[in-house]
N, C-alpha and C. Protein backbone atom coordinates (compact mmCIF):
# COMPACT_ATOMS: atom_id res chain seq x y z
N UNK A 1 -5.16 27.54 -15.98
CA UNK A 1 -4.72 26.28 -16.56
C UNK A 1 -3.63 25.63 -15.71
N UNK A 2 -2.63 26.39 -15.19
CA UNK A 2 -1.36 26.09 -14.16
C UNK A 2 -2.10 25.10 -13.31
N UNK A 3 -3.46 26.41 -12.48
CA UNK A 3 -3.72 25.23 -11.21
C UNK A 3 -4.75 23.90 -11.40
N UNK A 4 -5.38 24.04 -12.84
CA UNK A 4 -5.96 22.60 -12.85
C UNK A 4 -4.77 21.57 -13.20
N UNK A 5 -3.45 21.62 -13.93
CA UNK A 5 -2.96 21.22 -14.50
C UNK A 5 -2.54 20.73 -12.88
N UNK A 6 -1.67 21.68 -11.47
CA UNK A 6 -1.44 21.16 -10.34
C UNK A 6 -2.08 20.02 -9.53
N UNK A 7 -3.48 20.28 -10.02
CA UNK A 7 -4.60 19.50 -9.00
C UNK A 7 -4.54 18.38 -9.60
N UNK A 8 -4.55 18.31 -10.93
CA UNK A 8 -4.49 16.66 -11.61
C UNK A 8 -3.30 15.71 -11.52
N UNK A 9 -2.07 16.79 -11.08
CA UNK A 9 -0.86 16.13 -10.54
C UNK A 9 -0.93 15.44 -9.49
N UNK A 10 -1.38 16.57 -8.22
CA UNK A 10 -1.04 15.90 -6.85
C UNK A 10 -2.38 15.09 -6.57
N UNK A 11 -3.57 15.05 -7.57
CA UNK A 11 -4.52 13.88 -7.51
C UNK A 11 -4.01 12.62 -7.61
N UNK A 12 -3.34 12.60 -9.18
CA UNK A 12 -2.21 11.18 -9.00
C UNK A 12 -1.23 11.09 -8.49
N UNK A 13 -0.79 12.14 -7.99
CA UNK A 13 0.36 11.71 -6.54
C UNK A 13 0.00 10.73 -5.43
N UNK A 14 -1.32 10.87 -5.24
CA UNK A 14 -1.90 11.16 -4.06
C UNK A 14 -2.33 9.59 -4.14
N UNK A 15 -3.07 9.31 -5.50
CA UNK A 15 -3.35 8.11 -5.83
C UNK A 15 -2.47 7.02 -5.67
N UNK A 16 -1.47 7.39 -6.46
CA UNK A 16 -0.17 6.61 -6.47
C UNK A 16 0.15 6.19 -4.89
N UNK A 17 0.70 7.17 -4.26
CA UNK A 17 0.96 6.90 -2.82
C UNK A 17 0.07 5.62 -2.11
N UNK A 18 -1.48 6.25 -1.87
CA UNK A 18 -2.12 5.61 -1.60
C UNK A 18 -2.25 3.82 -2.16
N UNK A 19 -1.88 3.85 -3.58
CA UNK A 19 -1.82 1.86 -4.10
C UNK A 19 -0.48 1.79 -3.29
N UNK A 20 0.45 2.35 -3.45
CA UNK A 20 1.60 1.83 -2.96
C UNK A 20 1.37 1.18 -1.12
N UNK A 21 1.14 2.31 -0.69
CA UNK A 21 0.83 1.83 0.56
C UNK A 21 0.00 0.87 0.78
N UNK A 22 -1.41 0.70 0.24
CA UNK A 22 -2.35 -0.20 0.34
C UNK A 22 -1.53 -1.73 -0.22
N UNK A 23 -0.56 -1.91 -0.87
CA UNK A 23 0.26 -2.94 -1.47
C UNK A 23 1.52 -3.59 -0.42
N UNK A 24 2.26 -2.22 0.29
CA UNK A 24 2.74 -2.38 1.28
C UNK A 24 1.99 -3.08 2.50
N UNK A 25 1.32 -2.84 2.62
CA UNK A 25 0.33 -3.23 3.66
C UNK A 25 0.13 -4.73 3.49
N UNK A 26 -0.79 -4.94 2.62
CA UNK A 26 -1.10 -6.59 2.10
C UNK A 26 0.30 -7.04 2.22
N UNK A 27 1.14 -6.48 1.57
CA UNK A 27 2.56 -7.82 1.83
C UNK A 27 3.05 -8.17 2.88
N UNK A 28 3.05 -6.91 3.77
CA UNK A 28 3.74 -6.76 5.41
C UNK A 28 2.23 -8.56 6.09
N UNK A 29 0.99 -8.04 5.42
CA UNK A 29 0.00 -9.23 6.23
C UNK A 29 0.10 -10.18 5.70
N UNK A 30 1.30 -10.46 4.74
CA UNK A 30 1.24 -11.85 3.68
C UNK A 30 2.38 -12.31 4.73
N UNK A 31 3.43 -11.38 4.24
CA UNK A 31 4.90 -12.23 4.97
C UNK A 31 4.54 -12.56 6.64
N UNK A 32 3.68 -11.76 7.22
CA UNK A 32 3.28 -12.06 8.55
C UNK A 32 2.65 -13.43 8.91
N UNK A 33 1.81 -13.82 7.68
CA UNK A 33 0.97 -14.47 7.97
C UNK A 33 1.93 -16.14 7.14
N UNK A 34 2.90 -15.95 6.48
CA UNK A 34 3.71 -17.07 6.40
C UNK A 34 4.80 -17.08 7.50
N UNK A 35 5.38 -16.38 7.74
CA UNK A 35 6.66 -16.45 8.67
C UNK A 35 6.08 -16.51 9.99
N UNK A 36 4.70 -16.50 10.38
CA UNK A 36 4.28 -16.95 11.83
C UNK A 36 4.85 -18.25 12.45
N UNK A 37 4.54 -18.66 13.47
CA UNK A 37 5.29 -20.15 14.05
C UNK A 37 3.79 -20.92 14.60
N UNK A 38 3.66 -22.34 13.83
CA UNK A 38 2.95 -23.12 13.81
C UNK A 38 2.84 -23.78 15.15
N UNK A 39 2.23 -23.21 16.52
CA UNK A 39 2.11 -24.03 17.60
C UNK A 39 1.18 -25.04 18.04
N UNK A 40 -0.11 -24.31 17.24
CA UNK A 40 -1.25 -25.86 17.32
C UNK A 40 -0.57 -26.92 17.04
N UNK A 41 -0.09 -27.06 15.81
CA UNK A 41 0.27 -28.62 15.73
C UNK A 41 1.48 -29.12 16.15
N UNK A 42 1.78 -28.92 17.11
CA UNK A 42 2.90 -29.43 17.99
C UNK A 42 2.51 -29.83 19.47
């Protein structure tokens, strides 16, 4: 019971980590993609 009870932990550890990062990610390509510098139209 201990080690299913472990495996269902570090499953949602694992999960967790993984949205976080996948969230990190998208924002790092959001703020990238606003704070770029507009040279075509100049």
């Amino acid at each position: 019971m201990k080690k299913l009870l472990l495996l269902v932990a570090t499953a949602a550890g694992a999960v967790f980590v993984r949205n976080k990062m996948a969230k990190d990610s998208s924002d790092s390509a959001l703020w990238a993609e606003a704070t770029k510098e507009d040279t075509a139209g100049a």
